[in-house]
C-alpha atoms as a PDB file:
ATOM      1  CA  UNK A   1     -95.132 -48.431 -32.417  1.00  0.00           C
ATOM      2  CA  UNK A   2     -92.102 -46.082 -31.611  1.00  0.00           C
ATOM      3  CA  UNK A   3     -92.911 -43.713 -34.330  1.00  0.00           C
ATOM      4  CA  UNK A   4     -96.971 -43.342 -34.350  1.00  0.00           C
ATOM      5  CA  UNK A   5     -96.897 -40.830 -31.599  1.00  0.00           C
ATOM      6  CA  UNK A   6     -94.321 -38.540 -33.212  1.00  0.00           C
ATOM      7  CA  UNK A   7     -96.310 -38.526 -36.118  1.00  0.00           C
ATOM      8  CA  UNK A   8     -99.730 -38.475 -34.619  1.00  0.00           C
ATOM      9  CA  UNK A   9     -99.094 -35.466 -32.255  1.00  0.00           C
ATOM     10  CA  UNK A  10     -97.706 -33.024 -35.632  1.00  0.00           C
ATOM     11  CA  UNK A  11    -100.972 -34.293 -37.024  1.00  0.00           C
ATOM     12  CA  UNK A  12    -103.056 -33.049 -34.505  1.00  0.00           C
ATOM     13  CA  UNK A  13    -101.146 -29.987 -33.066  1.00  0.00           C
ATOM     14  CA  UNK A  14    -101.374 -28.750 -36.800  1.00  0.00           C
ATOM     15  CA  UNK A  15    -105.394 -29.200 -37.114  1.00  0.00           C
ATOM     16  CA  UNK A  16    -105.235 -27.425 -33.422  1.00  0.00           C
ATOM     17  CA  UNK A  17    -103.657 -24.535 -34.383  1.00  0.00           C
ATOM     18  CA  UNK A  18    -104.912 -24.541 -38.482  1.00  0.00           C
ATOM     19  CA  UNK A  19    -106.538 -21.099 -37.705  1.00  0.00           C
ATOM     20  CA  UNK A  20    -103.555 -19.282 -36.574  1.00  0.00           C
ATOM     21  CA  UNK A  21    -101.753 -21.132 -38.996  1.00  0.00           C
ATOM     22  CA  UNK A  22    -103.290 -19.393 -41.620  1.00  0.00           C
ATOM     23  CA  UNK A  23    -102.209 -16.190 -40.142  1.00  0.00           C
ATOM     24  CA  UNK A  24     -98.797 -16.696 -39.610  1.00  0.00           C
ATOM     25  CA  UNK A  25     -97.293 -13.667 -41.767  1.00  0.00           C
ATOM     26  CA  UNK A  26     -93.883 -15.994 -41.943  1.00  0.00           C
ATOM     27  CA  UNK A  27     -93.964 -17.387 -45.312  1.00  0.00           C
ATOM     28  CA  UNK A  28     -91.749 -20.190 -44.701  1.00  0.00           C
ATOM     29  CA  UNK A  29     -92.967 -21.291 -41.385  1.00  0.00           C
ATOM     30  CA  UNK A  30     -96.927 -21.281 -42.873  1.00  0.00           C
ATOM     31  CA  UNK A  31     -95.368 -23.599 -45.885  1.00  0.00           C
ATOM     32  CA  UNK A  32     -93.622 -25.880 -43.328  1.00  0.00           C
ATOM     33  CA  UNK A  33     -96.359 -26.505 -40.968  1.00  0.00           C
ATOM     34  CA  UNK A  34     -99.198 -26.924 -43.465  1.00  0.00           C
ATOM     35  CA  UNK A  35     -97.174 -30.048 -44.589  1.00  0.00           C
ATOM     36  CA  UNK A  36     -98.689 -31.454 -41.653  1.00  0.00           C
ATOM     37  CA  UNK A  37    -101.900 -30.866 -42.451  1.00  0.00           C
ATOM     38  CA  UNK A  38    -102.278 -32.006 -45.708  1.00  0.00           C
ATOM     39  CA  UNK A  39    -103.929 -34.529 -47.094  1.00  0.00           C
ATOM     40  CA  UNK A  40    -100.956 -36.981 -47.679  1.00  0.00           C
ATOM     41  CA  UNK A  41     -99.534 -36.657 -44.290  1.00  0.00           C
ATOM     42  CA  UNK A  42    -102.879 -37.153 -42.884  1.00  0.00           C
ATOM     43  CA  UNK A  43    -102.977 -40.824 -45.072  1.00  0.00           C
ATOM     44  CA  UNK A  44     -99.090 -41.183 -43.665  1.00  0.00           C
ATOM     45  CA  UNK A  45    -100.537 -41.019 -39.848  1.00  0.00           C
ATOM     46  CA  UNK A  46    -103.593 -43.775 -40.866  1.00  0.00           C
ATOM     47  CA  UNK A  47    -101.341 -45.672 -42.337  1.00  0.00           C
ATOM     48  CA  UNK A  48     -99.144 -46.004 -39.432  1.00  0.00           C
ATOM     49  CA  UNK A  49    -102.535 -46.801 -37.450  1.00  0.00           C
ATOM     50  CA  UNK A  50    -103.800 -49.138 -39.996  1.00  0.00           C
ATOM     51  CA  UNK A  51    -100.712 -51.139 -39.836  1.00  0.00           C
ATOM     52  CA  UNK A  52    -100.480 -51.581 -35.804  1.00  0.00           C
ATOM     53  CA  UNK A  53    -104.900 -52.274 -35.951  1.00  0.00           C
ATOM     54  CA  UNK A  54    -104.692 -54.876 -38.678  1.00  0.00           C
ATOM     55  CA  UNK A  55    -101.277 -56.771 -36.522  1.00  0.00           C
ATOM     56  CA  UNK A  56    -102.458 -56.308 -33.586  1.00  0.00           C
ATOM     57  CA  UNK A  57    -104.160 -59.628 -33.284  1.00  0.00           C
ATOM     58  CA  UNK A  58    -101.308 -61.429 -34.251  1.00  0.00           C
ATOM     59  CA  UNK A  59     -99.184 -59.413 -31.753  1.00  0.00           C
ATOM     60  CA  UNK A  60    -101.671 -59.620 -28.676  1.00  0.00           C
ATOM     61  CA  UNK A  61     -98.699 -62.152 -27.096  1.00  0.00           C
ATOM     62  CA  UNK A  62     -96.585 -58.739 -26.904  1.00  0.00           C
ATOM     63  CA  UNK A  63     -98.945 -56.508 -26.486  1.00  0.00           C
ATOM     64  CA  UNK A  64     -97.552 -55.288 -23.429  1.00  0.00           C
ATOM     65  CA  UNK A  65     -93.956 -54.579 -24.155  1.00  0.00           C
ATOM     66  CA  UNK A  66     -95.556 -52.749 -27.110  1.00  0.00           C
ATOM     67  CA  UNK A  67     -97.911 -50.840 -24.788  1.00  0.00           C
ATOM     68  CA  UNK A  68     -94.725 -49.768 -23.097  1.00  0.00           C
ATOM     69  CA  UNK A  69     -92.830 -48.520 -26.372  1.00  0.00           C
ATOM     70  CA  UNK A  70     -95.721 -46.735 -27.727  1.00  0.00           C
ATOM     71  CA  UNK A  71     -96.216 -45.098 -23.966  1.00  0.00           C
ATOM     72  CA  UNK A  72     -92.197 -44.109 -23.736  1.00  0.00           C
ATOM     73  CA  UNK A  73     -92.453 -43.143 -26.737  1.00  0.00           C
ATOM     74  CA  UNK A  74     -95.446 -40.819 -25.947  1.00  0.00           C
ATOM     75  CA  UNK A  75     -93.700 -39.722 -22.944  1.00  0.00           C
ATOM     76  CA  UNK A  76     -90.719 -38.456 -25.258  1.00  0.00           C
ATOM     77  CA  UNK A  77     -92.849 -36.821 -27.463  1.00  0.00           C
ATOM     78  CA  UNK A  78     -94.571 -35.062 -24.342  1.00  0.00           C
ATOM     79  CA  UNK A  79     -91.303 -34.004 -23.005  1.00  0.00           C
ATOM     80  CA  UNK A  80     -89.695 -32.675 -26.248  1.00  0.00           C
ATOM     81  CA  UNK A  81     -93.038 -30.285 -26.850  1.00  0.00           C
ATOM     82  CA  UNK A  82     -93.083 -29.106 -23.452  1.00  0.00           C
ATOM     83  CA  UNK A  83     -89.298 -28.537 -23.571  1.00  0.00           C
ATOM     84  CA  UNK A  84     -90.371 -26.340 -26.283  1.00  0.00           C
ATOM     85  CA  UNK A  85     -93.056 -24.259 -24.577  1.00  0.00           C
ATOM     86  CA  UNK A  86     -90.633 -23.670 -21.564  1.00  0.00           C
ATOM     87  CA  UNK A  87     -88.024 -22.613 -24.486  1.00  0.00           C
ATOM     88  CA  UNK A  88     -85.213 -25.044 -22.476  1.00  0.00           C
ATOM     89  CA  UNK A  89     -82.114 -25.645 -23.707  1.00  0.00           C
ATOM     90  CA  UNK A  90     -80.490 -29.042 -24.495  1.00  0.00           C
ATOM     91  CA  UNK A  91     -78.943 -30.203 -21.578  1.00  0.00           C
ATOM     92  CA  UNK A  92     -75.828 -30.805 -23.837  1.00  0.00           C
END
């Protein structure tokens, strides 16, 4: 639950930006990003969703504390590609 939204937002922020992607002239930037939108990372992210769909019945007790970790987790993932955009610095 922690580590689906890391995953799923590369996943998607790579088929968002495919197009200028391809257009990149930085070699090594182009080959590091496509990673994330081939085929096998794709099957890595459905995986990950797979696994939480098919247990999620027999973790509907929980289902709120995990709610809560995949939302901070979310939350993180929000804040570290916004920190990004604003080009912040670590605090430390």
């Amino acid at each position: 639950m922690a580590i689906l939204p890391c995953y799923w937002t590369y996943l998607e922020i790579a088929r968002y930006h495919e197009k200028e992607l391809a257009n990149n002239p930085v070699g090594i930037y182009r080959d590091w990003a496509s990673v994330y939108l081939s085929p096998e990372y794709e099957g890595i992210v459905m995986d990950l969703r797979r696994i939480i769909d098919d247990t999620s019945d027999h973790l509907m007790h929980d289902i709120s504390r995990l709610t809560s970790i995949f939302r901070q987790a979310s939350i993180y993932e929000f804040m570290f590609w916004d920190m990004a955009y604003r080009m912040e610095q670590w605090a430390i």
